[in-house]
C-alpha atoms as a PDB file:
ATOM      1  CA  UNK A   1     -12.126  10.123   7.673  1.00  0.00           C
ATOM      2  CA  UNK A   2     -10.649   9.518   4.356  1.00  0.00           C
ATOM      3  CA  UNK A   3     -12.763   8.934   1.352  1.00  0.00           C
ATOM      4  CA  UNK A   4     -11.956   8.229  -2.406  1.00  0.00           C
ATOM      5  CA  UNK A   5      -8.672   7.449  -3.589  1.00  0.00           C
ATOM      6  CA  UNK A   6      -5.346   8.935  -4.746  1.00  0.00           C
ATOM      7  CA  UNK A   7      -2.383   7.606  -6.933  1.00  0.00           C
ATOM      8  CA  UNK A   8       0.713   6.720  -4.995  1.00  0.00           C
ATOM      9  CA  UNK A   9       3.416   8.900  -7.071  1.00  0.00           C
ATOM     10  CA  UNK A  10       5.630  10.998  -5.006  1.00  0.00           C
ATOM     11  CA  UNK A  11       8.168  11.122  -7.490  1.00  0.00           C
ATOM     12  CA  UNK A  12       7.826  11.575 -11.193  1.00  0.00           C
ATOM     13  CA  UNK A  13      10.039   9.020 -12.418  1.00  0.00           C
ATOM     14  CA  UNK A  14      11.059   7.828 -16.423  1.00  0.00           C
ATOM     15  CA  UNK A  15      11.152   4.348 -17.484  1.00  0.00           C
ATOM     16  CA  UNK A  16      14.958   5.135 -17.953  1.00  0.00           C
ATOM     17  CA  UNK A  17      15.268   6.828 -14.406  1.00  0.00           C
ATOM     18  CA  UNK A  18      13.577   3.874 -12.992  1.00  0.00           C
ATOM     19  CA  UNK A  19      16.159   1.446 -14.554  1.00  0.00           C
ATOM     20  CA  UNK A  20      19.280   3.423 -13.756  1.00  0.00           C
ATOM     21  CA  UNK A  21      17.808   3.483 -10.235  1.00  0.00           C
ATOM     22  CA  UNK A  22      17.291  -0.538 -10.225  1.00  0.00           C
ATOM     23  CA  UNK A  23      20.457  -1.095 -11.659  1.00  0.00           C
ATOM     24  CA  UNK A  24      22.391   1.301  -8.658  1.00  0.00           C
ATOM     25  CA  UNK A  25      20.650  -0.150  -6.322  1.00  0.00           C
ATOM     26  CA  UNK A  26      21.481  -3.904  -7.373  1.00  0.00           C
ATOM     27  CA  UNK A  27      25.599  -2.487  -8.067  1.00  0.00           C
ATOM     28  CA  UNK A  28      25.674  -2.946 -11.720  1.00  0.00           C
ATOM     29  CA  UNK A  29      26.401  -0.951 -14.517  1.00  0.00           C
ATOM     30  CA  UNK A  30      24.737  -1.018 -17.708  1.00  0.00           C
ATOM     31  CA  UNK A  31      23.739   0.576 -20.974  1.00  0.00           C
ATOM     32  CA  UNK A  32      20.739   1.962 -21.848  1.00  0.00           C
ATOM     33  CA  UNK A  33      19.506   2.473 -25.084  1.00  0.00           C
ATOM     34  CA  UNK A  34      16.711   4.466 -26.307  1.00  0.00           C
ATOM     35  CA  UNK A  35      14.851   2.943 -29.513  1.00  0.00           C
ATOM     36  CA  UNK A  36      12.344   4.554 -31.390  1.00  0.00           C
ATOM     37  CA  UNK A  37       8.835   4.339 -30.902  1.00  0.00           C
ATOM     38  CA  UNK A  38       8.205   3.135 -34.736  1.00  0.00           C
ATOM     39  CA  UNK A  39      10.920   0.862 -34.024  1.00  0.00           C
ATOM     40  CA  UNK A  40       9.545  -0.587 -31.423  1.00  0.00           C
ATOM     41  CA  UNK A  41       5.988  -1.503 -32.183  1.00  0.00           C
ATOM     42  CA  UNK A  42       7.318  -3.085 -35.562  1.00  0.00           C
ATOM     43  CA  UNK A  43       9.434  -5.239 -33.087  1.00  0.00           C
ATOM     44  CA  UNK A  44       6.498  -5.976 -31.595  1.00  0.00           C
ATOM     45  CA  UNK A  45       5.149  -8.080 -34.966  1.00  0.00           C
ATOM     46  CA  UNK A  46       8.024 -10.128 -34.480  1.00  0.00           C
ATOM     47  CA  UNK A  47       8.760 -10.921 -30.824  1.00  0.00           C
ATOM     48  CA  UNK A  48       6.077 -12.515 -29.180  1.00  0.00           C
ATOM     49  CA  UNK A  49       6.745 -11.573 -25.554  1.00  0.00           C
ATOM     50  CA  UNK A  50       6.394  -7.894 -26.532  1.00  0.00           C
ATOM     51  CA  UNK A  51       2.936  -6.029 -27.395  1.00  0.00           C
ATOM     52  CA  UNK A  52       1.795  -2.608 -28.450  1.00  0.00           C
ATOM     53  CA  UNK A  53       0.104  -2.227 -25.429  1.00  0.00           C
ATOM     54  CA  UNK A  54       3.242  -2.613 -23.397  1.00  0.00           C
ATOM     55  CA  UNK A  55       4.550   0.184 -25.958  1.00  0.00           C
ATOM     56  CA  UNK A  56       1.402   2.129 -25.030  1.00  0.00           C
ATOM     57  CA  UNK A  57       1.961   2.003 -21.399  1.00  0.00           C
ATOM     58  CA  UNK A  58       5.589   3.210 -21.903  1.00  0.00           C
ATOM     59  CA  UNK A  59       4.681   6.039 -23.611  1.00  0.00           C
ATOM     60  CA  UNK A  60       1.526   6.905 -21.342  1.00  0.00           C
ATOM     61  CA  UNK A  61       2.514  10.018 -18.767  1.00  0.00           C
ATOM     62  CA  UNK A  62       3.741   9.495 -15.336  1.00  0.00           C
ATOM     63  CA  UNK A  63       3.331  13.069 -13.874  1.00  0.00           C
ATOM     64  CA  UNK A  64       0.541  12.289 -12.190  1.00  0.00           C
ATOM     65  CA  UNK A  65      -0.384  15.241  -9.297  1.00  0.00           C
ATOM     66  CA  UNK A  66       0.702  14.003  -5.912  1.00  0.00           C
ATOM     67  CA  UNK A  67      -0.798  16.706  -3.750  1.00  0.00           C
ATOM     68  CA  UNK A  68      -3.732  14.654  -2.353  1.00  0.00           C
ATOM     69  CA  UNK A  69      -1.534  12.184  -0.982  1.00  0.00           C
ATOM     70  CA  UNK A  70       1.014  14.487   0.326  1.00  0.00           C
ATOM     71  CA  UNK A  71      -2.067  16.429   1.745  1.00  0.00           C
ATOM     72  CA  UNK A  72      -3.681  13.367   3.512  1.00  0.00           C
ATOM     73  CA  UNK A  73      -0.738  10.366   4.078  1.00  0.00           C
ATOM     74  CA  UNK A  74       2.811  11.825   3.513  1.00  0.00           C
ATOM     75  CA  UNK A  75       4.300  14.981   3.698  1.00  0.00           C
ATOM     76  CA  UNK A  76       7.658  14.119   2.861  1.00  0.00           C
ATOM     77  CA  UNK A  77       7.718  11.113   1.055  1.00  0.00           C
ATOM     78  CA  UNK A  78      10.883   9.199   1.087  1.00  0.00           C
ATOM     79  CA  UNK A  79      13.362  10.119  -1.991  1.00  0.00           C
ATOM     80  CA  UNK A  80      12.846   7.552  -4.927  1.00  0.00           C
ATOM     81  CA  UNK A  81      16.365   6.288  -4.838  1.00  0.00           C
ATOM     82  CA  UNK A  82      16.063   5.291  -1.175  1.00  0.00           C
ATOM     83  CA  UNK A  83      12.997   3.624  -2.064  1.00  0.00           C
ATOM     84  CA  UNK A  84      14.129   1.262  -4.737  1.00  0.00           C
ATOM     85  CA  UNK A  85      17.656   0.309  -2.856  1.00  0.00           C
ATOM     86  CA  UNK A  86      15.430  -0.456   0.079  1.00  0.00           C
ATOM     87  CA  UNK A  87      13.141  -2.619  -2.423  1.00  0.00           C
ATOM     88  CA  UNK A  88      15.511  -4.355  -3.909  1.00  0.00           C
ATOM     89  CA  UNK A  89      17.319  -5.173  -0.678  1.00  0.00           C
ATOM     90  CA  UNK A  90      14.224  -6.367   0.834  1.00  0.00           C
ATOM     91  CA  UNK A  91      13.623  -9.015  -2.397  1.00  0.00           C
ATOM     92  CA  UNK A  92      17.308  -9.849  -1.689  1.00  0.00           C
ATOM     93  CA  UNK A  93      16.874 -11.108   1.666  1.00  0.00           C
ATOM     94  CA  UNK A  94      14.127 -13.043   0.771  1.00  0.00           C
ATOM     95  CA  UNK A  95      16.355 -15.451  -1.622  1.00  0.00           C
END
């Protein structure tokens, strides 16, 4: 039987690697830019929809240690590319 719990992550993935992915996956090209942290928590003062604690989570790390759930639910998890084309196709059908 399985007790406790264990973090999903097969893949460690950047914010940036996420959004090239999403953008692939959806066919478009586009331009990321990479802004400063200081930058970016003095936008926060000044846009509304933004907060540090979004900054925070940002910068918190996403290497989290995946070999409890490749010991006990997936060996060979399915590449992280695959998995966001399939996502985003699946939201697309559902428009």
């Amino acid at each position: 039987s399985y007790d406790g719990s264990c973090i999903l992550a097969a893949h460690p993935v950047t914010v940036r690697e996420l959004y090239r992915a999403l953008f692939r996956a959806i066919g478009r090209r586009t331009l990321l830019i990479r802004v400063p942290v200081v930058l970016a928590r003095l936008g926060t003062l000044y846009m509304k929809s933004f907060s540090s604690v979004m900054i925070d989570a940002l910068l918190e790390n996403y290497d989290y240690d995946n070999a409890r759930m490749k010991r006990d639910l997936v060996t060979d998890p399915i590449p992280f590319a695959t998995t966001v084309a399939d996502t985003v196709a699946w939201f697309q059908t559902r428009n």
